[in-house]
Protein backbone atom coordinates (compact mmCIF):
# COMPACT_ATOMS: atom_id res chain seq x y z
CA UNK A 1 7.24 16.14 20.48
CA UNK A 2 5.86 13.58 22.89
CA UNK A 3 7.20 10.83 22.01
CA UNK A 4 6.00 8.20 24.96
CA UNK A 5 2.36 9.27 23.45
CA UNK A 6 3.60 7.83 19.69
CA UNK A 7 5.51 5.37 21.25
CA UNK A 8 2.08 4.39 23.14
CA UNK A 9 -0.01 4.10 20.33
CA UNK A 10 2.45 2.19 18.56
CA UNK A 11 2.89 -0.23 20.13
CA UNK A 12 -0.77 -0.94 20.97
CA UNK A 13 -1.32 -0.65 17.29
CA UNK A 14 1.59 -3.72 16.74
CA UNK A 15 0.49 -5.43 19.65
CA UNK A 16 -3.17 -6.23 17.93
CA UNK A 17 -1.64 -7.22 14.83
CA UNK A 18 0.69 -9.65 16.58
CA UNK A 19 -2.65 -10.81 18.07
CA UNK A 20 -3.67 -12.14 14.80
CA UNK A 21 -0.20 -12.62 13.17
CA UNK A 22 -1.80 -15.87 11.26
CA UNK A 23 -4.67 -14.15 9.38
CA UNK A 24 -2.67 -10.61 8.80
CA UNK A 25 0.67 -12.63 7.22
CA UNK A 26 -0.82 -15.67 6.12
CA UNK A 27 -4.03 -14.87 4.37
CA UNK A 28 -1.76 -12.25 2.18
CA UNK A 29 1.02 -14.59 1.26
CA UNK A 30 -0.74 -17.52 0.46
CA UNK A 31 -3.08 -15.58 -2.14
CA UNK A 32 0.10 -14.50 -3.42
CA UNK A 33 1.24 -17.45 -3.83
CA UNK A 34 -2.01 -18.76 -5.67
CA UNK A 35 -1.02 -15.17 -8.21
CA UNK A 36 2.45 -17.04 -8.72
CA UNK A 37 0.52 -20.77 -9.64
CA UNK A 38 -2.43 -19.49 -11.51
CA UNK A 39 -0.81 -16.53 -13.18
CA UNK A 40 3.22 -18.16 -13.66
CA UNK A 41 1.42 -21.18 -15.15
CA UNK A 42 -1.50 -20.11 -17.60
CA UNK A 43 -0.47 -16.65 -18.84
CA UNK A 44 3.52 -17.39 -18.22
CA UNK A 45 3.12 -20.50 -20.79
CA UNK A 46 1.96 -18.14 -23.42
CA UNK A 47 3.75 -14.77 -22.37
CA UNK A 48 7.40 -15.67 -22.36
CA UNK A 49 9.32 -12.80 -21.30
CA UNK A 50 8.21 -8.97 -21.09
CA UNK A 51 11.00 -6.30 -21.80
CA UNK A 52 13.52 -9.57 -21.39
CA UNK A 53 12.52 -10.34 -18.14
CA UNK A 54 10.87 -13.71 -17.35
CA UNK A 55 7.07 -13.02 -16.37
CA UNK A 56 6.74 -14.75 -13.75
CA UNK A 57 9.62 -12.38 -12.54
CA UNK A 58 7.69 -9.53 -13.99
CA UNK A 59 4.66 -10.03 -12.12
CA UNK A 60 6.71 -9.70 -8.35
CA UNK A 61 6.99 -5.79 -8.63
CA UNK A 62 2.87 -5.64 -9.05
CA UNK A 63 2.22 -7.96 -6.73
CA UNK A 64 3.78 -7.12 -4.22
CA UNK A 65 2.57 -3.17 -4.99
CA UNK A 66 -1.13 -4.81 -4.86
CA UNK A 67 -0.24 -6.07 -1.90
CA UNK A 68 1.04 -3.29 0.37
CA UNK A 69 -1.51 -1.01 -0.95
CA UNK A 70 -4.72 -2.46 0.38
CA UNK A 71 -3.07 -3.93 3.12
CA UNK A 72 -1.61 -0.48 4.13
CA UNK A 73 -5.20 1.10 3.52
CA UNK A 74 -6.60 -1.63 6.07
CA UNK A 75 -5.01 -1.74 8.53
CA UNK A 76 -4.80 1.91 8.95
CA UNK A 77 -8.27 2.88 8.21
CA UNK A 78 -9.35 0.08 10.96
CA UNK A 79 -6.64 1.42 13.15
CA UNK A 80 -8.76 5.06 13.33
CA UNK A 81 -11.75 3.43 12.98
CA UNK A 82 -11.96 1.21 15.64
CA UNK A 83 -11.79 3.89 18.26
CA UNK A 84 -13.80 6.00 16.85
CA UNK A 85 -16.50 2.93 16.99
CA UNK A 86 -15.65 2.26 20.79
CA UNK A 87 -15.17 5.89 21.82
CA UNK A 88 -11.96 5.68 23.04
CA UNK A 89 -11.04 8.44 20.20
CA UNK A 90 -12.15 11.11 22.60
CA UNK A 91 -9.70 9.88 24.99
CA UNK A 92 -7.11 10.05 22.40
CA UNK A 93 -8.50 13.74 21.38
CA UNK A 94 -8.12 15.17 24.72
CA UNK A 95 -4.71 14.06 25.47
CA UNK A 96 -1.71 16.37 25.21
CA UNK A 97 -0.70 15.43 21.73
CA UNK A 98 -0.66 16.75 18.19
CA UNK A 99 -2.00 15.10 15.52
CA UNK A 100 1.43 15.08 13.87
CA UNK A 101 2.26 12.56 17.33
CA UNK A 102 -1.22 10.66 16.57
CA UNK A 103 -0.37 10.46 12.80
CA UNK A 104 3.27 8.80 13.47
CA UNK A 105 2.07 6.65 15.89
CA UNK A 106 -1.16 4.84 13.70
CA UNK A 107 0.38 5.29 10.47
CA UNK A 108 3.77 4.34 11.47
CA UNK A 109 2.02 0.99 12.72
CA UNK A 110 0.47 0.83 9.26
CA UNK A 111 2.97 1.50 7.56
CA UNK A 112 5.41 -1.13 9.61
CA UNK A 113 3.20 -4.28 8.90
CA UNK A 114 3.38 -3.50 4.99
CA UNK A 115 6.96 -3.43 4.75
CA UNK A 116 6.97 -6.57 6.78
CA UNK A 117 4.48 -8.03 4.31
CA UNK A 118 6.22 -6.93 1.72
CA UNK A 119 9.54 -8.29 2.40
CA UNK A 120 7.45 -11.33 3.10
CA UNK A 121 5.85 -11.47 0.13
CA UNK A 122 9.37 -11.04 -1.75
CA UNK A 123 10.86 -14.33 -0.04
CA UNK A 124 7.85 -15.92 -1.08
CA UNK A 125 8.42 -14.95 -5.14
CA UNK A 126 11.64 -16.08 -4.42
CA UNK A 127 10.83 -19.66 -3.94
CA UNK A 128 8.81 -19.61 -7.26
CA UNK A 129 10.76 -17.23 -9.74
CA UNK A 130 14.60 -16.40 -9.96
CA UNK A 131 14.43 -13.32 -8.64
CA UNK A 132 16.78 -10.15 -9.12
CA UNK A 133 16.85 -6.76 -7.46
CA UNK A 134 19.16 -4.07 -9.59
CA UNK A 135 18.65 -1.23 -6.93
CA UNK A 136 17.60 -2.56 -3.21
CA UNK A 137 18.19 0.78 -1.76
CA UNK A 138 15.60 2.11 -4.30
CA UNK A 139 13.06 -0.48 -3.92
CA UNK A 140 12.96 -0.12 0.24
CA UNK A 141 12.62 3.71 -0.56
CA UNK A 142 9.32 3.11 -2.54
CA UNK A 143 8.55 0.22 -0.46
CA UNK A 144 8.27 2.52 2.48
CA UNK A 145 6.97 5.80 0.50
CA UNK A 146 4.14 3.59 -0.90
CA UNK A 147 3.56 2.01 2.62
CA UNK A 148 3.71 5.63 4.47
CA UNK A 149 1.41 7.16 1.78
CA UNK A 150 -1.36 4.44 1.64
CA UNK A 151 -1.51 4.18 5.37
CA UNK A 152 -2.47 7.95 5.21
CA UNK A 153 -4.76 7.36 2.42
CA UNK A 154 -6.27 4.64 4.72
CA UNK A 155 -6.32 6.63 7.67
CA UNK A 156 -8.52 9.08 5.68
CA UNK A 157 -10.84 6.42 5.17
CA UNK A 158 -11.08 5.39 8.79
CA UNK A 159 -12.31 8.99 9.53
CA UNK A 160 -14.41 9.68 6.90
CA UNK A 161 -15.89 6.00 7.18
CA UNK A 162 -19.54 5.77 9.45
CA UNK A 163 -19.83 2.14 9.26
CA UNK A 164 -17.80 -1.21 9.04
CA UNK A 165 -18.98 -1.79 5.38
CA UNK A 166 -17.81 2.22 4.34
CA UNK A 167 -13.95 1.09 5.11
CA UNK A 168 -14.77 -1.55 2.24
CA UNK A 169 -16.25 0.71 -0.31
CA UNK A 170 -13.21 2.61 -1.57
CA UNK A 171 -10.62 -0.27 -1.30
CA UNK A 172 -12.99 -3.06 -3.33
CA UNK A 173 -14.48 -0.69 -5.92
CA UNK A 174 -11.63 1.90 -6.65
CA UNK A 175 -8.25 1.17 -5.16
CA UNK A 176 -8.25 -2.75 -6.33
CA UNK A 177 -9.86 -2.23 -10.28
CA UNK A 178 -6.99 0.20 -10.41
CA UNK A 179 -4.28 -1.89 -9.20
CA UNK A 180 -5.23 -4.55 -11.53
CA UNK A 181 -5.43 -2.15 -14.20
CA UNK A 182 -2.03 -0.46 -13.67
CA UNK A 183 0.23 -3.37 -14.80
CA UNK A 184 0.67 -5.50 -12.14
CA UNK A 185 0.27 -8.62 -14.84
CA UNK A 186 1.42 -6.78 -17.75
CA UNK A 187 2.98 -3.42 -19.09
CA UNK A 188 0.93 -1.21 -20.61
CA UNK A 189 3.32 -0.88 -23.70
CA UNK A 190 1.35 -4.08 -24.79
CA UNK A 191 -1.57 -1.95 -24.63
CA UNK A 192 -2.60 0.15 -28.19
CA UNK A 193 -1.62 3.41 -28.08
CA UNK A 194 -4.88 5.22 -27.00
CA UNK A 195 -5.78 3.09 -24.14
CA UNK A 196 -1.75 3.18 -22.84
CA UNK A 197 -2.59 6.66 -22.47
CA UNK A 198 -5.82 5.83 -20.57
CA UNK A 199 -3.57 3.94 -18.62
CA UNK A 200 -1.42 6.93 -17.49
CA UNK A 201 -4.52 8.79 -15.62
CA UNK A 202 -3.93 5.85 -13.13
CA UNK A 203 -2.03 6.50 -10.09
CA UNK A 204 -1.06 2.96 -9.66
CA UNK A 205 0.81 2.67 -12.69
CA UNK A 206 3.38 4.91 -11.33
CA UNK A 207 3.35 3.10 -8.27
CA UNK A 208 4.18 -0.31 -9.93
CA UNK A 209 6.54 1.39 -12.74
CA UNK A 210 8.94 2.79 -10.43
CA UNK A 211 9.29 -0.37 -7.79
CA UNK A 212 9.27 -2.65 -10.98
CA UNK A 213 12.28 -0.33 -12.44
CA UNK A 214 13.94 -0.78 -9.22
CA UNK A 215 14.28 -4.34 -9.56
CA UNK A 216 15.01 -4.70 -13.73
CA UNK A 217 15.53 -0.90 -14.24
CA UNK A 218 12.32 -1.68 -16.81
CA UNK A 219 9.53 0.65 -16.19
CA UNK A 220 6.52 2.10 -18.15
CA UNK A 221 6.96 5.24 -17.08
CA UNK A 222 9.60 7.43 -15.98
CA UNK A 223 11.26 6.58 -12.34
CA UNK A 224 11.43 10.31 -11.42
CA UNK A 225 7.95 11.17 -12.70
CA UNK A 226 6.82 7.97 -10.73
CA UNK A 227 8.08 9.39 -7.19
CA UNK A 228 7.24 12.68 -8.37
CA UNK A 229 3.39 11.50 -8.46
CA UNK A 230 3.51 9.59 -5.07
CA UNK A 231 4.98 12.43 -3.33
CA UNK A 232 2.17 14.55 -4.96
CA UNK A 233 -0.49 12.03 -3.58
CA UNK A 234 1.45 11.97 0.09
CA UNK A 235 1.29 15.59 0.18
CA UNK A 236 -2.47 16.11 -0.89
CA UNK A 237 -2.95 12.92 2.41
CA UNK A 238 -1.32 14.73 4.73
CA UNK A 239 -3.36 18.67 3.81
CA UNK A 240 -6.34 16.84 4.04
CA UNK A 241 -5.46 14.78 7.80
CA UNK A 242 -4.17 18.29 9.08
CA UNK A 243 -7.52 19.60 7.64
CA UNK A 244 -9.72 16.94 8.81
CA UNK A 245 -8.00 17.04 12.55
CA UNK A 246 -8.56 21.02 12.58
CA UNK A 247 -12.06 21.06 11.54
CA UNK A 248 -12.81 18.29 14.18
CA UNK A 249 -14.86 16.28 10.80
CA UNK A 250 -15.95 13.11 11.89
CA UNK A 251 -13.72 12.88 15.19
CA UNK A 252 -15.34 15.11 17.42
CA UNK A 253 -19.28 14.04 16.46
């Protein structure tokens, strides 16, 4: 494995972000803070507690989930992208390296500057909600799984993606409605009966449920049929990069 080539990319991939530290950390915690005002306040003065646990408390797991995934499908799909819209992808290409070495090295980045922002974003909630974490070991394991997994998922978009406005398309219409749909505010035991099983055909319930149980061991679903599912979704990422970097679709065009 050539490592110097990850290594490279890595750290060119860091080295932008650090560029614009202010709007990549920032932008993210502040509207998360604005979740904690609007939401803590208005619905938290009406919904007490949830399963026992204070809702502003609640909340944290979700947001922090909504959080890491679109900013793990950003960065990474603009990480790919971005090459591919200057050319420098060839150069890339026709270096000696795998894609396994060109995966770790853009999705590592990705997946780096989510866990930051999500440790971030947890320091934040502290400051507004008393905030407990049963399992930490468990909740950096999803952390990073989610991070690792969405970074692929973005990195998929940055190849299939033809424009700047595609990389938007999938994030703002899909990946968002379902994040706000798969408890991040609420659990979907509230929910009667037929639509909480609705609810279970979306991915990002398991997402939330098992980091949530991590924290209050309170989840809507199961915490090994949550990693069970993202481990199912990492695994379908990675057949289709290892497809998409054999087939040459959309790199070498």
């Amino acid at each position: 494995m050539n490592v110097h080539a990850i290594a490279a990319i890595y750290t060119f991939e860091m080295a932008r972000w650090w560029r614009t530290i202010a709007q990549s950390i920032a932008s993210p915690v502040i509207s998360t803070s604005l979740y904690f005002v609007v939401f803590g306040s208005a619905i938290g003065s009406r919904i007490a507690e949830i399963d026992g646990i204070h809702y502003g408390a609640f909340i944290v797991p979700g947001l922090v989930m909504l959080s890491i995934v679109t900013e793990s499908i950003s960065n990474a799909s603009f990480g790919i992208y971005f090459p591919k819209f200057t050319g420098t992808i060839y150069e890339v290409l026709s270096a000696p390296i795998d894609y396994v070495e060109i995966l770790l090295g853009y999705v590592g980045a990705a997946a780096t500057k989510s866990i930051i922002l999500g440790i971030l974003i947890l320091a934040t909630a502290g400051f507004f909600v008393p905030l407990e974490i049963m399992h930490p070991f468990m909740m950096f394991f999803v952390l990073v799984l989610t991070s690792v997994t969405f970074s692929l998922f973005g990195f998929i978009i940055g190849i299939w993606a033809d424009g700047f406005e595609k990389l938007q398309i999938i994030p703002m219409l899909i990946v968002t409605p379902l994040a706000f749909l798969g408890g991040s505010f609420y659990s979907i035991k509230m929910l009667p009966p037929f639509w909480q099983k609705v609810s279970l055909l979306n991915p990002v319930v398991y997402l939330i449920s098992g980091f949530r149980w991590s924290f209050y061991e309170s989840a809507d679903v199961s915490l090994s049929l949550s990693l069970l599912m993202v481990l199912i979704f990492l695994a379908g990422c990675i057949a289709l990069v290892r497809w998409m970097f054999k087939t040459g679709y959309r790199l070498k065009s």
